[in-house]
PDB file of N, CA and C in Angstrom:
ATOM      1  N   UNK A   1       0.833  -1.172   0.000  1.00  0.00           N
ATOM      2  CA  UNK A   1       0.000   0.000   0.000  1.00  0.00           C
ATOM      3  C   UNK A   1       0.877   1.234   0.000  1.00  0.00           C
ATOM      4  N   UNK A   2       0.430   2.341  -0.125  1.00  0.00           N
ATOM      5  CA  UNK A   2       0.831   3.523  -0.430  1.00  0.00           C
ATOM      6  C   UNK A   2       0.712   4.656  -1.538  1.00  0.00           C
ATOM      7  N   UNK A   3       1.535   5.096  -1.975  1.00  0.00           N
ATOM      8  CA  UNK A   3       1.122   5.564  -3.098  1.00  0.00           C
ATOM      9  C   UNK A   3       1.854   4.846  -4.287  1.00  0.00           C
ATOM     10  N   UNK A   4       0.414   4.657  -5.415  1.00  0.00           N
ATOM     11  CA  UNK A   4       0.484   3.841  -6.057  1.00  0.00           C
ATOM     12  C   UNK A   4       1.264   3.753  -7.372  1.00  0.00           C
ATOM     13  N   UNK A   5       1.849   5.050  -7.922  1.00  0.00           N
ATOM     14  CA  UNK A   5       2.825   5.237  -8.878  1.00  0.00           C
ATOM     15  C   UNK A   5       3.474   6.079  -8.549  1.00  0.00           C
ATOM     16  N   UNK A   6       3.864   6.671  -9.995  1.00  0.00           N
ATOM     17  CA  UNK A   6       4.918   8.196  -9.811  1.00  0.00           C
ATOM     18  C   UNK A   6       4.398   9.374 -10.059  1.00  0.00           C
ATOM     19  N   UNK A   7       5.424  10.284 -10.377  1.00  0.00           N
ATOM     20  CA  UNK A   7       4.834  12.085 -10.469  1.00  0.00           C
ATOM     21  C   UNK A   7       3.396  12.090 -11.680  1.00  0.00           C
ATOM     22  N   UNK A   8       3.285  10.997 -12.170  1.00  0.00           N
ATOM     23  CA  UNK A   8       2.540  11.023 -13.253  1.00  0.00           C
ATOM     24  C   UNK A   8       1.024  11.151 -13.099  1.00  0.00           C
ATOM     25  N   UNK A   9       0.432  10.602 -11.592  1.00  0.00           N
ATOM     26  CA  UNK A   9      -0.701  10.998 -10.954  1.00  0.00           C
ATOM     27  C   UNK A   9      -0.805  12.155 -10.348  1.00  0.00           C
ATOM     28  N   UNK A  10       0.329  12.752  -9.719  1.00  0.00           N
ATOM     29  CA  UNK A  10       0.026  13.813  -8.876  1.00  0.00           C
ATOM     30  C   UNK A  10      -0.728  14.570  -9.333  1.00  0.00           C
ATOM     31  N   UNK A  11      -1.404  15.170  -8.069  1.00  0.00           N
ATOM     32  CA  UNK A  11      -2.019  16.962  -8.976  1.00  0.00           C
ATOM     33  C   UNK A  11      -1.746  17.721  -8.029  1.00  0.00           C
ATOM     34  N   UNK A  12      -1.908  18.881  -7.925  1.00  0.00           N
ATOM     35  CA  UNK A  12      -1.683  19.990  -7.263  1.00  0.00           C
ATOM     36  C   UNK A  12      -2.467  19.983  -6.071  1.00  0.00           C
ATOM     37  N   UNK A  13      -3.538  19.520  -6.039  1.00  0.00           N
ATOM     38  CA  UNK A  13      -4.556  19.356  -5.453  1.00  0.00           C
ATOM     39  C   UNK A  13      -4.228  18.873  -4.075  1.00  0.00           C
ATOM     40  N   UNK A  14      -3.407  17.885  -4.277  1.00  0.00           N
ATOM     41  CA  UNK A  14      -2.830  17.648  -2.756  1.00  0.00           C
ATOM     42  C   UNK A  14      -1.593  18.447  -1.897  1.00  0.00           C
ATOM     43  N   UNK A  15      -1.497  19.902  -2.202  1.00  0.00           N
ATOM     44  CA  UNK A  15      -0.662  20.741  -1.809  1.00  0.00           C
ATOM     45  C   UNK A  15      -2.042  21.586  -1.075  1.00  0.00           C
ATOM     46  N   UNK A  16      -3.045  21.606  -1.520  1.00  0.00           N
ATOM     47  CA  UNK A  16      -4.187  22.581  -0.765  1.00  0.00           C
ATOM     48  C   UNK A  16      -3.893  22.792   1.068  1.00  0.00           C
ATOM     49  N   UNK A  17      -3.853  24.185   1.292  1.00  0.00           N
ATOM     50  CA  UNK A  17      -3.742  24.259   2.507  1.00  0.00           C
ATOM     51  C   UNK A  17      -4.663  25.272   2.779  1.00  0.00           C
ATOM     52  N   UNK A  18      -5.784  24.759   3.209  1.00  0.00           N
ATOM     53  CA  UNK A  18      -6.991  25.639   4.233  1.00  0.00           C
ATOM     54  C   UNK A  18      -7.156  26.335   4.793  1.00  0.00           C
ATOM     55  N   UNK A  19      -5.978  26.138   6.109  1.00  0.00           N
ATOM     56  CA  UNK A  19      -5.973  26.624   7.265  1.00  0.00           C
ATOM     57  C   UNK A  19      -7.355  25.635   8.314  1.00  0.00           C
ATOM     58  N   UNK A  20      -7.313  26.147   9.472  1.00  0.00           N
ATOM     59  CA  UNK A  20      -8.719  25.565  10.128  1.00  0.00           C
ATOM     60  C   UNK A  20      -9.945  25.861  10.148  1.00  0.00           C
ATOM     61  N   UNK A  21     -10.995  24.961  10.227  1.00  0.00           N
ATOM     62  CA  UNK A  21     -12.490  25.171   9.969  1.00  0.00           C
ATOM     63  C   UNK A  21     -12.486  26.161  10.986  1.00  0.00           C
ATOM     64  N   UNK A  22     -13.421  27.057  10.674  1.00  0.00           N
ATOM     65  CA  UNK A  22     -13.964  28.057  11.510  1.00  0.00           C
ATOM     66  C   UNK A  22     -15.268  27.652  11.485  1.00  0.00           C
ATOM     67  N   UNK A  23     -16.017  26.218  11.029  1.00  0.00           N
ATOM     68  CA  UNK A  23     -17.463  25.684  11.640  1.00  0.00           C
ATOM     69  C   UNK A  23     -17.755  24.602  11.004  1.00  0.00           C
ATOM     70  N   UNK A  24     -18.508  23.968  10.872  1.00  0.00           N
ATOM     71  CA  UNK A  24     -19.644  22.900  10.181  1.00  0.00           C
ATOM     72  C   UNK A  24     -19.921  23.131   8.732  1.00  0.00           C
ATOM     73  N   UNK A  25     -19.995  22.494   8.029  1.00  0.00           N
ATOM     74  CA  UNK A  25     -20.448  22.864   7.053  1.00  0.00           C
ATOM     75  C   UNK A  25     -21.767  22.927   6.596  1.00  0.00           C
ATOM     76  N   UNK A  26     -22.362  23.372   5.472  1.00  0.00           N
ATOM     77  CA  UNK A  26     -24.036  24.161   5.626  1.00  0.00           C
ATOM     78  C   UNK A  26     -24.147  23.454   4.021  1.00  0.00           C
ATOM     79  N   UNK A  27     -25.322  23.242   3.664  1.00  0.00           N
ATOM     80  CA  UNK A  27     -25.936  23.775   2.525  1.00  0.00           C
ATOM     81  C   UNK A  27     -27.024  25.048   2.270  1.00  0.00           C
ATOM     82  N   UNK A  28     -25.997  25.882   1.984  1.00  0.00           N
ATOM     83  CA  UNK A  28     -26.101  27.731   1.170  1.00  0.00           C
ATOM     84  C   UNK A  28     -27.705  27.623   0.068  1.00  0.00           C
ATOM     85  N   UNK A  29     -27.394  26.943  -0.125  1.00  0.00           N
ATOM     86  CA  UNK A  29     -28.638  26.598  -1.320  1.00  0.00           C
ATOM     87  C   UNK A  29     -28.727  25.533  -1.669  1.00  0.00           C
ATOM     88  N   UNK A  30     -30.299  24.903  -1.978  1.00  0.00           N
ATOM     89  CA  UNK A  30     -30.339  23.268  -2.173  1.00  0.00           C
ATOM     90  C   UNK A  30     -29.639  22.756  -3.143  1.00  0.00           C
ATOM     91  N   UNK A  31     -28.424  21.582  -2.807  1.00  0.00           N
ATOM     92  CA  UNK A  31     -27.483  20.903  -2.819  1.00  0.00           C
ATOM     93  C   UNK A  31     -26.338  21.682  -3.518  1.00  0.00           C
ATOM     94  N   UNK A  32     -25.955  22.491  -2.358  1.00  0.00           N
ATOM     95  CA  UNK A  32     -24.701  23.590  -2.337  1.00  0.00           C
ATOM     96  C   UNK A  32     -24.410  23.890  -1.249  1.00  0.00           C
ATOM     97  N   UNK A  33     -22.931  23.032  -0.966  1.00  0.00           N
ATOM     98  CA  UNK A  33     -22.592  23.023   0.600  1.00  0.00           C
ATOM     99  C   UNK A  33     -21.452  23.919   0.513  1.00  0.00           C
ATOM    100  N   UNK A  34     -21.261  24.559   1.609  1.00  0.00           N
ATOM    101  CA  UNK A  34     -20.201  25.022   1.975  1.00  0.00           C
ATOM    102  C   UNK A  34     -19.746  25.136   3.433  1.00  0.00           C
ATOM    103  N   UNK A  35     -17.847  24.850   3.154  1.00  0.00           N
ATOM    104  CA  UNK A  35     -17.294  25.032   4.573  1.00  0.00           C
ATOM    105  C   UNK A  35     -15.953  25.987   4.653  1.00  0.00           C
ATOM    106  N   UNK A  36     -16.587  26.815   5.759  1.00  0.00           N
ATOM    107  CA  UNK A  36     -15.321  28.567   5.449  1.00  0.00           C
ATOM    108  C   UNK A  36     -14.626  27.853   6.529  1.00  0.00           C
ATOM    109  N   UNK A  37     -12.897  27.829   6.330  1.00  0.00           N
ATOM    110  CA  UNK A  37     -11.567  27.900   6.949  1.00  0.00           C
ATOM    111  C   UNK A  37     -11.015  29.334   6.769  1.00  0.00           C
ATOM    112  N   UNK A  38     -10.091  29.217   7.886  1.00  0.00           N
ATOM    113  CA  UNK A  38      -9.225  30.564   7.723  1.00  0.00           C
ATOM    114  C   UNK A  38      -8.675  30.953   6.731  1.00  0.00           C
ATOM    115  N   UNK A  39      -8.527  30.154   5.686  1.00  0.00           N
ATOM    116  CA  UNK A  39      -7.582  30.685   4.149  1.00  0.00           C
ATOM    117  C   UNK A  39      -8.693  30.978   2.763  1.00  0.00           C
ATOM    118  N   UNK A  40      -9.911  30.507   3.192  1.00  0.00           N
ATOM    119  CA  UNK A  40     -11.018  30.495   2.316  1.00  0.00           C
ATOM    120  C   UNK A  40     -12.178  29.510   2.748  1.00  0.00           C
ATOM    121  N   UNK A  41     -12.930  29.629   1.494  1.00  0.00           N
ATOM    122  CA  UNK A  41     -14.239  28.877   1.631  1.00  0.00           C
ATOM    123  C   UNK A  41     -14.609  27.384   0.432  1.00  0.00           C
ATOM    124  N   UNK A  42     -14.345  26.757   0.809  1.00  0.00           N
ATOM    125  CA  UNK A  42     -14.688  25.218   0.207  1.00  0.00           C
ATOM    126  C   UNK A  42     -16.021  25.138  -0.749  1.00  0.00           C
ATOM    127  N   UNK A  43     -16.596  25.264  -1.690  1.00  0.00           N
ATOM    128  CA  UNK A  43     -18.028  24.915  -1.760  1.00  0.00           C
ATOM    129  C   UNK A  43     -18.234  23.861  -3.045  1.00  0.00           C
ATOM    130  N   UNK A  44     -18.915  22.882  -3.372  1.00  0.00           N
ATOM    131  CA  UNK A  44     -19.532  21.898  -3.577  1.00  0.00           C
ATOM    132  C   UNK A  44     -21.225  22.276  -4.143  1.00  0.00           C
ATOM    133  N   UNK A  45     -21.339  22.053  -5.587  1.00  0.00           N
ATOM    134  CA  UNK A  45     -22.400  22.124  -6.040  1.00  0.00           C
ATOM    135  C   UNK A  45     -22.707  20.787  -6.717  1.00  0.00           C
ATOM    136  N   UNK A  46     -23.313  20.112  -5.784  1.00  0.00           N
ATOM    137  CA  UNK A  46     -24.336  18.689  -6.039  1.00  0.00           C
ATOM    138  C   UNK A  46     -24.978  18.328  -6.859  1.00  0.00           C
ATOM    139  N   UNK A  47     -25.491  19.879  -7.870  1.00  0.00           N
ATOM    140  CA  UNK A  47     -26.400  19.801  -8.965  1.00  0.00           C
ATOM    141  C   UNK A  47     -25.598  19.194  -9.759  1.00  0.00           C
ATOM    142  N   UNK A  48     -24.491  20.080 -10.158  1.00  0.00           N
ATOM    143  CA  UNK A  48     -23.552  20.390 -11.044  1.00  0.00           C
ATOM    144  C   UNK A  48     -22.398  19.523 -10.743  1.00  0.00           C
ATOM    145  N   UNK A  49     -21.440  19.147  -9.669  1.00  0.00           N
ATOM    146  CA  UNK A  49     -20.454  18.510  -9.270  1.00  0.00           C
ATOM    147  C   UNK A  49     -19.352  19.399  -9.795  1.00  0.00           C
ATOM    148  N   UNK A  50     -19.625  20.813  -9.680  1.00  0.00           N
ATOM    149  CA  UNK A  50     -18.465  21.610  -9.491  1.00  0.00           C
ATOM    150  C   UNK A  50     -18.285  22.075  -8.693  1.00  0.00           C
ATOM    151  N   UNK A  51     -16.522  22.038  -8.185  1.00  0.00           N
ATOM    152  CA  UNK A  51     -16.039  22.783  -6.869  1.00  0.00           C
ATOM    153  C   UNK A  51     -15.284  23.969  -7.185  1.00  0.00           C
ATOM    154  N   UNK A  52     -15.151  24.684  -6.025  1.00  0.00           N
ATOM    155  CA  UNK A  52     -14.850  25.580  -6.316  1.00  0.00           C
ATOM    156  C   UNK A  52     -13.907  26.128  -4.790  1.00  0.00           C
ATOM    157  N   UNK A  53     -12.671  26.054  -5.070  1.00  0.00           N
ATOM    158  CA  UNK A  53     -11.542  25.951  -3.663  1.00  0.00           C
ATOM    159  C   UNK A  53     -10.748  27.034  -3.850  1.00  0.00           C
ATOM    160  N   UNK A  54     -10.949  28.319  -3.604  1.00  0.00           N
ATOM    161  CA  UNK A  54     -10.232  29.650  -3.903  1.00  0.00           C
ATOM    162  C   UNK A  54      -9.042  30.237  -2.914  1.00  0.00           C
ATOM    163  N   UNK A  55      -8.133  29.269  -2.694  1.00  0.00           N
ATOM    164  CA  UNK A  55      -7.225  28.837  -1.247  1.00  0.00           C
ATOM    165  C   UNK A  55      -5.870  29.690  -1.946  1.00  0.00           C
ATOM    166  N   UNK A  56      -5.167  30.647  -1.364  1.00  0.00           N
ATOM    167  CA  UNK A  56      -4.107  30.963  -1.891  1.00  0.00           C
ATOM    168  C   UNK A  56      -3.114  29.906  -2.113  1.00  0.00           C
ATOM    169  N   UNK A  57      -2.878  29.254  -1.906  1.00  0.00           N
ATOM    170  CA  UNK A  57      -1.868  27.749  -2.119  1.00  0.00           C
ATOM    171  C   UNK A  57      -2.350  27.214  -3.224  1.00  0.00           C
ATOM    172  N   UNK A  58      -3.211  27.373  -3.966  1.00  0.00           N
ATOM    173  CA  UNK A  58      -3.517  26.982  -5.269  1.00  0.00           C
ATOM    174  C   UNK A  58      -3.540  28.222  -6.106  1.00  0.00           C
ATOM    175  N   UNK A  59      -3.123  29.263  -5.870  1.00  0.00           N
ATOM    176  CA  UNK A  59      -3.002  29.950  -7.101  1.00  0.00           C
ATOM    177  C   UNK A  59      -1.769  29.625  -7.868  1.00  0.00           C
ATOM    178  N   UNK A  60      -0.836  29.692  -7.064  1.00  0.00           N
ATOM    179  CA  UNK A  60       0.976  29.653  -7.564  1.00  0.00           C
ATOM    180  C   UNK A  60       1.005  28.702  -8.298  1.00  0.00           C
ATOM    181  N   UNK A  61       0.178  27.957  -8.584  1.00  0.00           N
ATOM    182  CA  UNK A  61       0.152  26.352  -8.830  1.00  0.00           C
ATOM    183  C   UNK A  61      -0.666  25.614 -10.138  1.00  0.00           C
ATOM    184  N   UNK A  62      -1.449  27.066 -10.272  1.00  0.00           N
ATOM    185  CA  UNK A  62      -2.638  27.131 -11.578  1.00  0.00           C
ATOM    186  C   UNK A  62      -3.823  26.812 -11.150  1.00  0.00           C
ATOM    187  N   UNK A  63      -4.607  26.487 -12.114  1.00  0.00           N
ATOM    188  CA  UNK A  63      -6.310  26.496 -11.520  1.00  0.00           C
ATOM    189  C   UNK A  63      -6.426  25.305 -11.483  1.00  0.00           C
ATOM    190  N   UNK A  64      -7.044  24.733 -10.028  1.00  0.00           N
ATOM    191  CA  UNK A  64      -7.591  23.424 -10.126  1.00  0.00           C
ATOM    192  C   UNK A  64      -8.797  23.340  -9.269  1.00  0.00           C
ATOM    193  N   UNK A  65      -9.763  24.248  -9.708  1.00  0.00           N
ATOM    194  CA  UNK A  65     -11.156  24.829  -9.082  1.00  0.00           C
ATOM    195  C   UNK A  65     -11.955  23.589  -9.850  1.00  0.00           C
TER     196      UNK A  65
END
């Protein structure tokens, strides 16, 4: 077990740094959740299955919203 190949899976995605929840997470509008940390806000649209993670640690890095 572990990780299962090389640089060839990575994504950026696993560099995301949050910071800590500042609460629970909610659904904002029916099936549109969101959860605000200190570096930003997480949100999840259920309709659609687009996210949207506006975290300074992913800018330097390109878009992976």
């Amino acid at each position: 077990w572990g990780w299962e190949s090389g640089d060839e899976k990575w994504d950026n995605i696993f560099l995301l740094q949050v910071g800590e929840p500042k609460g629970l997470c909610s659904e904002t509008t029916p099936g549109v959740f969101e959860r605000t940390y200190t570096l930003g806000t997480a949100r999840l649209d259920c309709n659609t299955w687009a996210a949207d993670l506006p975290f300074p640690s992913l800018a330097s890095y390109g878009d992976n919203s």
